[in-house]
N, C-alpha and C. Protein backbone atom coordinates (compact mmCIF):
# COMPACT_ATOMS: atom_id res chain seq x y z
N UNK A 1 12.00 -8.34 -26.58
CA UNK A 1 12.10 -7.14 -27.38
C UNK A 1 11.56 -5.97 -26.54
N UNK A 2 12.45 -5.14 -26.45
CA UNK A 2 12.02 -3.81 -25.34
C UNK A 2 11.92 -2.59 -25.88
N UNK A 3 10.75 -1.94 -26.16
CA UNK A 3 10.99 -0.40 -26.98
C UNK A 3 10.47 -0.55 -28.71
N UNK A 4 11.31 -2.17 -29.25
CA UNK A 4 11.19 -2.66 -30.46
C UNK A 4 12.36 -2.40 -30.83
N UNK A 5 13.41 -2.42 -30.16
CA UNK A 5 14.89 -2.46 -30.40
C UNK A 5 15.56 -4.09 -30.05
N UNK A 6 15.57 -4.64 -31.20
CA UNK A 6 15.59 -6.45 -31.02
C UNK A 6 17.52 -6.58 -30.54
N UNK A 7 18.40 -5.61 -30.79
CA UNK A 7 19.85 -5.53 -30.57
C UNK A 7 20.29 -4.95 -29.07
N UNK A 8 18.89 -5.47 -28.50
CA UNK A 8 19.81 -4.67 -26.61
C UNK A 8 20.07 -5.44 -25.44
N UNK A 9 21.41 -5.16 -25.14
CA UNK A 9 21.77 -5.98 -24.20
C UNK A 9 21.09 -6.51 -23.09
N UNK A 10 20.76 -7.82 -22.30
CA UNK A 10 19.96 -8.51 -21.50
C UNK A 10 19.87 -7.22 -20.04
N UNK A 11 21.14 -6.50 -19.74
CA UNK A 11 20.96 -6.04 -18.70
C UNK A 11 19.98 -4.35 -18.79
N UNK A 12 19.87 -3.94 -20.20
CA UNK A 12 19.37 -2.93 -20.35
C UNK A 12 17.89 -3.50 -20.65
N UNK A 13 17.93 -4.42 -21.09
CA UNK A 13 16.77 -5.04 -21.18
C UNK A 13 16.13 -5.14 -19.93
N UNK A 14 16.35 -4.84 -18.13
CA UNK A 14 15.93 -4.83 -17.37
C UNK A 14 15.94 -3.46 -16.87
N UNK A 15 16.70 -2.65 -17.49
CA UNK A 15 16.84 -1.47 -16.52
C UNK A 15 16.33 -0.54 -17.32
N UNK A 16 15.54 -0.55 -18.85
CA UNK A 16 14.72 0.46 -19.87
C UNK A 16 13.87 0.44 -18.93
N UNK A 17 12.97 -0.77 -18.68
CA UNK A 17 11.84 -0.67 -18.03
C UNK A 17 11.38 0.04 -16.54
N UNK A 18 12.78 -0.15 -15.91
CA UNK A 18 12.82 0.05 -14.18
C UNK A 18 12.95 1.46 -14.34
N UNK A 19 13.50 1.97 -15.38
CA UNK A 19 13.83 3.56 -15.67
C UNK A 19 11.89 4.30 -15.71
N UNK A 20 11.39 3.17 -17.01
CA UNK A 20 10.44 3.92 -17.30
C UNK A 20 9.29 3.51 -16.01
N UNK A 21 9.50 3.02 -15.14
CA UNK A 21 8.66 2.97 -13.85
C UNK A 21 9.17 3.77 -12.60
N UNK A 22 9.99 3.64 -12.73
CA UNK A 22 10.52 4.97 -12.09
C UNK A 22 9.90 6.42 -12.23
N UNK A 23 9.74 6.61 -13.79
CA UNK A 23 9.07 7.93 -14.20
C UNK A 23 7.61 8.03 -14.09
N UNK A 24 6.90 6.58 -13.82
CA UNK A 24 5.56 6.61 -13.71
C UNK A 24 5.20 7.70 -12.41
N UNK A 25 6.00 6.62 -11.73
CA UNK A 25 5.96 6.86 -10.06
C UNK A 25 6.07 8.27 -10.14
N UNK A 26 7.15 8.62 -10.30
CA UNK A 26 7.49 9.84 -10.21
C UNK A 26 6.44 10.92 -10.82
N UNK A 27 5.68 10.39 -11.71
CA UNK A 27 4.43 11.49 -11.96
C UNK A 27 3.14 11.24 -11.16
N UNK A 28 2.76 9.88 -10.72
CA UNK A 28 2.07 9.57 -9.73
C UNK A 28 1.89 9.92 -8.78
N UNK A 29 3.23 10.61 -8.03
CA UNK A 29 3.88 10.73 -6.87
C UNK A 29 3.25 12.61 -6.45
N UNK A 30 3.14 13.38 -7.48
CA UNK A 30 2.66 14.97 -7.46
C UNK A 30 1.22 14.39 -7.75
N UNK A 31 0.83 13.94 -8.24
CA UNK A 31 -0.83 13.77 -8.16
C UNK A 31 -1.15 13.47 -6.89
N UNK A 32 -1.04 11.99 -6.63
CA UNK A 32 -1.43 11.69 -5.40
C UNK A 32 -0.58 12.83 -3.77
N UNK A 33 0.09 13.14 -3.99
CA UNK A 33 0.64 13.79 -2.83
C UNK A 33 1.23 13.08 -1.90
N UNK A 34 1.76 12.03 -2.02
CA UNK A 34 2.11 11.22 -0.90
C UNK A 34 3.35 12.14 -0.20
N UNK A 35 3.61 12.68 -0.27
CA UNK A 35 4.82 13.28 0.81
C UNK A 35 4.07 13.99 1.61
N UNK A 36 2.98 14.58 1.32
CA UNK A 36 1.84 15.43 2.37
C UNK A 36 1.79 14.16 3.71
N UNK A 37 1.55 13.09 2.96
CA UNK A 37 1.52 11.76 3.76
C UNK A 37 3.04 11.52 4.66
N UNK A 38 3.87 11.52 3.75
CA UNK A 38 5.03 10.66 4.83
C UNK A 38 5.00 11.92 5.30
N UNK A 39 5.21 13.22 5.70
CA UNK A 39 5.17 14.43 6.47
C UNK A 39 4.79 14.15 7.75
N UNK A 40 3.91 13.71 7.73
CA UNK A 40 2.84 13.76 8.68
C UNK A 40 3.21 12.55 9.67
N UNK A 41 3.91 11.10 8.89
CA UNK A 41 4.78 10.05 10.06
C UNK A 41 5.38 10.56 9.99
N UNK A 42 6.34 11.03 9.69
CA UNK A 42 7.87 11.58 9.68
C UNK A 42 7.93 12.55 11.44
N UNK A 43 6.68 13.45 11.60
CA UNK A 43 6.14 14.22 12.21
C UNK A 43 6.17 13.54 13.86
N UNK A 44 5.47 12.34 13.30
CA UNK A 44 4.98 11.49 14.81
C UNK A 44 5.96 10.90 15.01
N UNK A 45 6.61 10.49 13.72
CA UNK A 45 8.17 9.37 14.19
C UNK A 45 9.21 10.21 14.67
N UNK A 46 9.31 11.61 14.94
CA UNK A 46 10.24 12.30 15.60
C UNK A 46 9.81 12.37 16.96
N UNK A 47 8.94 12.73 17.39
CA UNK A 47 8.59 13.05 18.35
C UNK A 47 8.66 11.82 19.22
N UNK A 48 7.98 10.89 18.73
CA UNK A 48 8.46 9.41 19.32
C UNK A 48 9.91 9.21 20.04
N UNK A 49 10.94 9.26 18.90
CA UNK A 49 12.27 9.31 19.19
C UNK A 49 12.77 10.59 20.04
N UNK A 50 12.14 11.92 20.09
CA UNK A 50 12.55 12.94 20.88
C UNK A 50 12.17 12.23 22.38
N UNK A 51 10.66 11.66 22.40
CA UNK A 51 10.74 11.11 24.00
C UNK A 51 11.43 10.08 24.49
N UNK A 52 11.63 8.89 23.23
CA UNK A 52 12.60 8.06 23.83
C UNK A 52 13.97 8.07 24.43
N UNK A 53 14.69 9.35 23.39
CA UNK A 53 15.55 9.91 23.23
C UNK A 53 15.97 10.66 25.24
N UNK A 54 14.94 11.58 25.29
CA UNK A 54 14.95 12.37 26.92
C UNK A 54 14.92 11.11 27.69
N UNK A 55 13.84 10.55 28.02
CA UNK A 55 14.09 9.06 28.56
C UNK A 55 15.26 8.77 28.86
N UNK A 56 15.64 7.96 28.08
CA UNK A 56 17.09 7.28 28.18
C UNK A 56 18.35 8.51 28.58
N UNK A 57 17.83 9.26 28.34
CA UNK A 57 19.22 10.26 29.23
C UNK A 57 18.86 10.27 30.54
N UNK A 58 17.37 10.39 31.06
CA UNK A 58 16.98 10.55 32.18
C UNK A 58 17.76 9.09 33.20
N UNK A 59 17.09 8.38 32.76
CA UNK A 59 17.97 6.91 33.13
C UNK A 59 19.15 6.95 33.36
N UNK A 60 20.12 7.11 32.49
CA UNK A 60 21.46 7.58 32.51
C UNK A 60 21.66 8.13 33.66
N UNK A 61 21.09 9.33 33.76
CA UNK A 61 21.29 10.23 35.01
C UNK A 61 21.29 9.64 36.31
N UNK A 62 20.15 8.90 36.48
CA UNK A 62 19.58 8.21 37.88
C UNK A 62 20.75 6.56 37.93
N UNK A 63 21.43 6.11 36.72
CA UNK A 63 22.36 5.18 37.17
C UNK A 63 23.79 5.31 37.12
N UNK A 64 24.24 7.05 37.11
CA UNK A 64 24.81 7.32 37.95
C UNK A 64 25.36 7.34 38.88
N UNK A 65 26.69 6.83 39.73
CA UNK A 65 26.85 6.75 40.70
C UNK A 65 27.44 7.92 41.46
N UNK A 66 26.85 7.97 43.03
CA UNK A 66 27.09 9.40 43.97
C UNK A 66 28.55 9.83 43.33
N UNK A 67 29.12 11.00 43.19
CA UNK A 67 30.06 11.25 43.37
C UNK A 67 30.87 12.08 44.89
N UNK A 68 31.84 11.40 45.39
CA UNK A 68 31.83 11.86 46.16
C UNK A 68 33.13 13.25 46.55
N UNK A 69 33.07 13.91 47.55
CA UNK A 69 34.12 15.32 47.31
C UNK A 69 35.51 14.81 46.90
N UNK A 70 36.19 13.67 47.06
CA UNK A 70 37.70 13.15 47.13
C UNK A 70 37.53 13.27 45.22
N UNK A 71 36.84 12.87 44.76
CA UNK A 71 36.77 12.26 43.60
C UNK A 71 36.70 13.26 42.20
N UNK A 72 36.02 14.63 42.94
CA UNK A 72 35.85 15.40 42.09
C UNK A 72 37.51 16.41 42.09
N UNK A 73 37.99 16.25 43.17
CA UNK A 73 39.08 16.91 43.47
C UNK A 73 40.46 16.41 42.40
């Protein structure tokens, strides 16, 4: 029995609840501030990927092979 509505289908019977935890979170979520939080990896996890990112082009570059004048012609 969910709400105290004894006539509801088994699948709403799972998804009243996931709704109303959803809305917890979601008020939880401005109290605590957690996006101040993921900001802040989000922050380091770019920068991470910006150096991996230059890297691997750098590489690229250096396995390169000479080009020579016939070739560019």
């Amino acid at each position: 029995m969910v709400l105290g509505i004894q006539e509801i289908p088994s699948r709403a019977s799972i998804a009243l609840p996931m709704v109303a935890l959803v809305t917890v979170l979601g008020g939880l979520e401005t109290f605590f501030n957690w996006r101040s939080r993921w900001q802040e990896f989000f922050d380091r996890h770019h920068v991470t990927w910006a150096d991996a990112s230059r890297q691997w082009v750098e590489f690229r570059r250096l396995d390169r092979p000479p080009q020579s004048p016939e070739i560019r012609a």
